[in-house]
N, C-alpha and C. Protein backbone atom coordinates (compact mmCIF):
# COMPACT_ATOMS: atom_id res chain seq x y z
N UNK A 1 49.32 70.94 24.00
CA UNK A 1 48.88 69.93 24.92
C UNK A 1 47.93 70.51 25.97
N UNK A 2 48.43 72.08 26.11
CA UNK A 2 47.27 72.24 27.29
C UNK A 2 45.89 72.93 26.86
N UNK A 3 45.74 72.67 25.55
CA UNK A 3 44.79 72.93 24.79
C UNK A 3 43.46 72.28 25.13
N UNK A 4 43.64 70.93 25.39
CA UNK A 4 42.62 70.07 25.32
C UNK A 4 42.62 69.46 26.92
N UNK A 5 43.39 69.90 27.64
CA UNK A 5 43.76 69.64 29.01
C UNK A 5 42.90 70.28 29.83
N UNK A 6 42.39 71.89 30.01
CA UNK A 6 41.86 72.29 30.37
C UNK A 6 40.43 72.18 30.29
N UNK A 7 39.69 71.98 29.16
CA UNK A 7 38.36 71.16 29.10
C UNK A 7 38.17 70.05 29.61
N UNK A 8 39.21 69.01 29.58
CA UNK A 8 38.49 68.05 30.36
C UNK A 8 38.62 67.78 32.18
N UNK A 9 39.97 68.74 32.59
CA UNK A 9 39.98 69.26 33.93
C UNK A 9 38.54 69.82 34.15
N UNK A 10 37.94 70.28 33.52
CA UNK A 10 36.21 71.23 33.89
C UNK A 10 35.37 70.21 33.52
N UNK A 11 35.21 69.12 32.93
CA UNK A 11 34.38 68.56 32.41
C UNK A 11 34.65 67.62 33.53
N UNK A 12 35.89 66.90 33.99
CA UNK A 12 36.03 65.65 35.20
C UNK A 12 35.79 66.46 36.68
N UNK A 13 35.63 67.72 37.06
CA UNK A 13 35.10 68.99 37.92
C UNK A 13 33.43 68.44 37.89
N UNK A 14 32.96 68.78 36.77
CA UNK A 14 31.51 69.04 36.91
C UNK A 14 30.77 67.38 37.18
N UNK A 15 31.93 66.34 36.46
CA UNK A 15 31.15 65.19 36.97
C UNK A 15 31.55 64.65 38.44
N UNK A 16 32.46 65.31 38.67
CA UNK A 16 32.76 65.06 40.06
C UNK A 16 31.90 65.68 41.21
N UNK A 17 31.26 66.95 40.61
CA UNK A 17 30.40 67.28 41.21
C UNK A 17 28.95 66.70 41.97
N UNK A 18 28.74 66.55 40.27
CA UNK A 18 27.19 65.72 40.54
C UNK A 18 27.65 64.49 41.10
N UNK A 19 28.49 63.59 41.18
CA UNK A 19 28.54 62.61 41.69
C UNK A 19 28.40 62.75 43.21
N UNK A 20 29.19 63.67 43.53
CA UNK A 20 28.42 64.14 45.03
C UNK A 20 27.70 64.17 45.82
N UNK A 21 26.94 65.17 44.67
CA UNK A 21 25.67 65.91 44.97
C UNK A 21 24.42 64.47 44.65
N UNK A 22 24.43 63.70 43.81
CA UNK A 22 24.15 62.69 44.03
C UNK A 22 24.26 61.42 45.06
N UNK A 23 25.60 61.17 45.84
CA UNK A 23 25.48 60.81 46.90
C UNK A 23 24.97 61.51 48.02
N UNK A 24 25.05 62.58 47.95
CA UNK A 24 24.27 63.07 49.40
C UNK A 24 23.29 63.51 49.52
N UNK A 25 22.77 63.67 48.50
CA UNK A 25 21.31 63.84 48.60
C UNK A 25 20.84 62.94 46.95
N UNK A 26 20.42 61.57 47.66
CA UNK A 26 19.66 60.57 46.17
C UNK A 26 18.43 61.27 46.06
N UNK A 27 18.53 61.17 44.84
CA UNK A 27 16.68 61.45 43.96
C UNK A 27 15.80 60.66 45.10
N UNK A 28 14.24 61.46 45.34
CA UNK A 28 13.75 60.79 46.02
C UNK A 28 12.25 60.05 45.48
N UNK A 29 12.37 57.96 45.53
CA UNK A 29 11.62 57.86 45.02
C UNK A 29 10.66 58.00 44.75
N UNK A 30 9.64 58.27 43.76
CA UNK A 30 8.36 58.66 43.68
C UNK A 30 6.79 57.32 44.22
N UNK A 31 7.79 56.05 43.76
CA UNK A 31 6.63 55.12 43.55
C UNK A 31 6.75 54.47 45.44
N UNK A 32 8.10 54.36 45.90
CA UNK A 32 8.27 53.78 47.29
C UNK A 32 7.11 54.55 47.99
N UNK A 33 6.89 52.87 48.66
CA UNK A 33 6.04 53.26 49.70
C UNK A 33 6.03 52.22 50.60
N UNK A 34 6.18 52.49 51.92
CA UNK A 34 6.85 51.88 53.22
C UNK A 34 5.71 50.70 53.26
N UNK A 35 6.10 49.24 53.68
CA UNK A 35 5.19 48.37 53.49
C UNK A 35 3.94 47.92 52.43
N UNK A 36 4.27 48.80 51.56
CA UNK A 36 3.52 48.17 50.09
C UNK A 36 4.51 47.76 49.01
N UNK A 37 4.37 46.49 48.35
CA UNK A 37 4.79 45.80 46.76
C UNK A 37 4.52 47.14 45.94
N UNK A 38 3.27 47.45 45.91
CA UNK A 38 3.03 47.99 44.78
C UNK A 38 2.64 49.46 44.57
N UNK A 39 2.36 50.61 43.35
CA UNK A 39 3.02 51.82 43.65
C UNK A 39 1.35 52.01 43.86
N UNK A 40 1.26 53.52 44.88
CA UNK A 40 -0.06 53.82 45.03
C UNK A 40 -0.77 54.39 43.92
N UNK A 41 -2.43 54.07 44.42
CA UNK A 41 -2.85 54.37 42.83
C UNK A 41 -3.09 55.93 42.90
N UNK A 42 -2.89 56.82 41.53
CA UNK A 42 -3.30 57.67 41.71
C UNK A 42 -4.34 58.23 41.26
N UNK A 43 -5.36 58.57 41.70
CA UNK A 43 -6.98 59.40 41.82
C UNK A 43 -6.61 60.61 41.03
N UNK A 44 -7.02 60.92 40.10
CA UNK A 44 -6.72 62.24 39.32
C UNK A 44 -8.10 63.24 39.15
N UNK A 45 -9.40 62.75 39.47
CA UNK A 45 -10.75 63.27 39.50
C UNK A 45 -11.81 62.32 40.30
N UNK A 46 -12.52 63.20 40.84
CA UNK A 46 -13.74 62.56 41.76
C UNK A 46 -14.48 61.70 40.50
N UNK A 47 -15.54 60.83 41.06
CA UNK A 47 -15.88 59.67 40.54
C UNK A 47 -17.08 60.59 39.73
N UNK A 48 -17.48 60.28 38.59
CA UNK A 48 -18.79 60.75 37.92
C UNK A 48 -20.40 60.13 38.82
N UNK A 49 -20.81 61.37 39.10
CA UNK A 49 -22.56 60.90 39.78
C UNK A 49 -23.03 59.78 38.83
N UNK A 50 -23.90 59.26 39.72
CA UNK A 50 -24.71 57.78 38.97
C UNK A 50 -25.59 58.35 37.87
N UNK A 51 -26.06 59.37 37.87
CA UNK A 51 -26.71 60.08 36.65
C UNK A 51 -25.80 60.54 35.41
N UNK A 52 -24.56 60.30 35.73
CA UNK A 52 -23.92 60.63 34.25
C UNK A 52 -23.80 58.91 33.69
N UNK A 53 -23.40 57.90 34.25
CA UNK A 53 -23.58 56.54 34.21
C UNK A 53 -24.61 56.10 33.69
N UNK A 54 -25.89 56.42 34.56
CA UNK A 54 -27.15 56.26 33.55
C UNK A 54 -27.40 56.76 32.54
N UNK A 55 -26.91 57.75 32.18
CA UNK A 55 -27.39 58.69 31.05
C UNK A 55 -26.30 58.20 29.49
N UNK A 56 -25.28 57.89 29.88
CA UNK A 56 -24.47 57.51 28.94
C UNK A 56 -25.07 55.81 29.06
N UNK A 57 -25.12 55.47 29.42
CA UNK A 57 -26.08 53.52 28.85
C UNK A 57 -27.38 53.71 28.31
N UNK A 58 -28.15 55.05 28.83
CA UNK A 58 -28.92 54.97 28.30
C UNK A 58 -28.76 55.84 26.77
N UNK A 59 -28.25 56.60 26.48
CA UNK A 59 -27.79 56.85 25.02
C UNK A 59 -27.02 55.86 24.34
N UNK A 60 -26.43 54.67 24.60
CA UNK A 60 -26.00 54.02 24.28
C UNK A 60 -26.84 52.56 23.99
N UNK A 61 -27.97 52.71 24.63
CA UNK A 61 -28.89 51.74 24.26
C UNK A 61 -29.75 52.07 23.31
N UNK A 62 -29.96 53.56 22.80
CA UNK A 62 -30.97 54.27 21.87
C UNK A 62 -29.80 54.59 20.80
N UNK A 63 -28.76 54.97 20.81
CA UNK A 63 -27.78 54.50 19.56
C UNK A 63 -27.11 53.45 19.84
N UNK A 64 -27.33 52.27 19.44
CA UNK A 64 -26.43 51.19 19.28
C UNK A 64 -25.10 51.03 18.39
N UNK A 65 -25.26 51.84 17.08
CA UNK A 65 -24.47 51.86 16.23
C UNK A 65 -23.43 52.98 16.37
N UNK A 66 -23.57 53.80 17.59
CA UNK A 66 -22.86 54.79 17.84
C UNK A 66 -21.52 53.99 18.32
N UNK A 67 -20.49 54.80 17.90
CA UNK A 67 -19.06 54.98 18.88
C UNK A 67 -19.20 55.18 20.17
N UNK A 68 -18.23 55.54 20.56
CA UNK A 68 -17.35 56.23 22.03
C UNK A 68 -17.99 57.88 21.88
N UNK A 69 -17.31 57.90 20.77
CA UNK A 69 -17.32 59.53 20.00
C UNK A 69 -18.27 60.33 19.97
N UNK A 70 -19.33 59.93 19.30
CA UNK A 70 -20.40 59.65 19.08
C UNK A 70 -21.53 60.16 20.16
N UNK A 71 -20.88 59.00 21.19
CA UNK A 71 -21.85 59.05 23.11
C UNK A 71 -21.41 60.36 23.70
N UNK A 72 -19.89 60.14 23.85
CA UNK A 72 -19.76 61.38 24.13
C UNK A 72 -19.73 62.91 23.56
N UNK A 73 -20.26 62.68 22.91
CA UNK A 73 -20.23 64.25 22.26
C UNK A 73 -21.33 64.63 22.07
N UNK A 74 -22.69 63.59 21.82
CA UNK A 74 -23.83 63.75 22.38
C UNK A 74 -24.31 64.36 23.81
N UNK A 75 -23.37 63.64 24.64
CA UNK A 75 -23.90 63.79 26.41
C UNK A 75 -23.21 65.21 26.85
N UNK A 76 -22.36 65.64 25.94
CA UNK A 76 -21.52 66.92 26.07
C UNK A 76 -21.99 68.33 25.76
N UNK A 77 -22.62 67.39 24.59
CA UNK A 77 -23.79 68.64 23.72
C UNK A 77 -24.84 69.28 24.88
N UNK A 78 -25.86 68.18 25.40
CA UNK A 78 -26.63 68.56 25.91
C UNK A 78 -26.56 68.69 27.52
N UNK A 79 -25.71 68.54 28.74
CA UNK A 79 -25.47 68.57 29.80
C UNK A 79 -23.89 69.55 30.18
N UNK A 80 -23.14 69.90 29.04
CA UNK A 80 -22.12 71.06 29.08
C UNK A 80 -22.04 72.49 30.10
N UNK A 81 -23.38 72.84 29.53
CA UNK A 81 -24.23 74.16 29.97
C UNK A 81 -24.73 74.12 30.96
N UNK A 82 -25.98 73.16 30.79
CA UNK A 82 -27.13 72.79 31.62
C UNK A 82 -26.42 71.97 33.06
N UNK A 83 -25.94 71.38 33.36
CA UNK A 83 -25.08 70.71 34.70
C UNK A 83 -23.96 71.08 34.47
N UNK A 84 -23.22 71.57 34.09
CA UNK A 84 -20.84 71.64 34.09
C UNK A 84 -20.81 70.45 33.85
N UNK A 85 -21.28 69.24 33.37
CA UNK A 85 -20.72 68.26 33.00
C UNK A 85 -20.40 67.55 32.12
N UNK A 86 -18.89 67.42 31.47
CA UNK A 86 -18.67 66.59 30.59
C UNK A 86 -17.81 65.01 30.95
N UNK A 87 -18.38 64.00 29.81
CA UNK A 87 -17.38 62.98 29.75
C UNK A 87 -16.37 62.80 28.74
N UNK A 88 -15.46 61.89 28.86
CA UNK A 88 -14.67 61.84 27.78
C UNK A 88 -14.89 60.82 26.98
N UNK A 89 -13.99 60.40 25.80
CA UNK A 89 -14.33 58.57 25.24
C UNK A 89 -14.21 57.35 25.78
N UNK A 90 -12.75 57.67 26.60
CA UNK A 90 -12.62 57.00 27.36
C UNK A 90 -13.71 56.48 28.86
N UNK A 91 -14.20 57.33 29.04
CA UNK A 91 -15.00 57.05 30.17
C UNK A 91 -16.22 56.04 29.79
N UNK A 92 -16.61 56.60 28.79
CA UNK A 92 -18.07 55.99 27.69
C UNK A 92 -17.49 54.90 27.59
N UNK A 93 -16.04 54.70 26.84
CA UNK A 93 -15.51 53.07 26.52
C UNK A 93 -15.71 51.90 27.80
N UNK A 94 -15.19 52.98 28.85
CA UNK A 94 -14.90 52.20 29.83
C UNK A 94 -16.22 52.08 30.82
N UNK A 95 -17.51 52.45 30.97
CA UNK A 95 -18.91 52.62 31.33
C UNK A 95 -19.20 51.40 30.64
N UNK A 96 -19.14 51.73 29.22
CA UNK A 96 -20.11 50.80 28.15
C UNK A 96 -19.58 49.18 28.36
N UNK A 97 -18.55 49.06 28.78
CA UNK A 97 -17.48 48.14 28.99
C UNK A 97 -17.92 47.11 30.38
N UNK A 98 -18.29 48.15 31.00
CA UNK A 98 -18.51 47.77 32.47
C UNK A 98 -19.57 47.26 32.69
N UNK A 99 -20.86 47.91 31.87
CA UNK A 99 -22.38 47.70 31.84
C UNK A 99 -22.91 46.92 30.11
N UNK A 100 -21.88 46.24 29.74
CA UNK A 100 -22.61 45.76 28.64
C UNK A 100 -23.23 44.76 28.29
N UNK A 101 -23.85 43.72 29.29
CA UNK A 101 -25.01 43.10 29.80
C UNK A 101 -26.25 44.01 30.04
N UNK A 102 -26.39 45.14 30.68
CA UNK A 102 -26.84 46.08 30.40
C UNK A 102 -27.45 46.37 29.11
N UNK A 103 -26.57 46.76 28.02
CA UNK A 103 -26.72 47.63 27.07
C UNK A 103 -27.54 46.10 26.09
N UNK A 104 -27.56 45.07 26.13
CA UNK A 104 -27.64 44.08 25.25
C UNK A 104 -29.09 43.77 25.19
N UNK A 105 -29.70 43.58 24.17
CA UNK A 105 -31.45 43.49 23.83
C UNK A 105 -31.35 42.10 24.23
């Protein structure tokens, strides 16, 4: 009997623990924020110069039949070296997206 007695004496220990340690100090939320509904946004990189913007519509108006893929790996090719600058697909998706009144003959 005191076989199986002693494991769960350590096992009702350790949750008694965290239960504790959980009341006295709660996880602290990540998204709260004092007088806002909603969670702040988060900025993960500065905004791309208006010359990477232009430059991707305008490859995108001289390949029409191009992808995402395509744009960007073009604009990567040739401005990598020459400026530090690359875009991703997403950015091109979301450019081409933004300006495609723009892009339209």
């Amino acid at each position: 009997m005191t076989r199986w007695l002693a494991p769960l004496c350590a096992m009702g220990r350790r949750v008694w623990q965290w239960l504790l340690q959980w009341l006295i100090f709660p996880a602290p939320s990540r998204w709260r924020h004092r007088g806002s509904t909603s969670p702040p946004r988060r900025v993960f990189a500065q905004p791309k110069p208006k010359w990477v913007r232009n430059e991707v519509i305008r490859l995108k108006a001289f390949m029409p039949q191009a992808g995402c893929r395509m744009i960007a790996h073009h604009f990567n090719r040739r401005w990598a070296v020459k400026k530090d600058m690359t875009v991703s697909k997403t950015y091109v998706a979301d450019t081409c997206r933004r300006h495609q009144y723009l892009l339209e003959f």
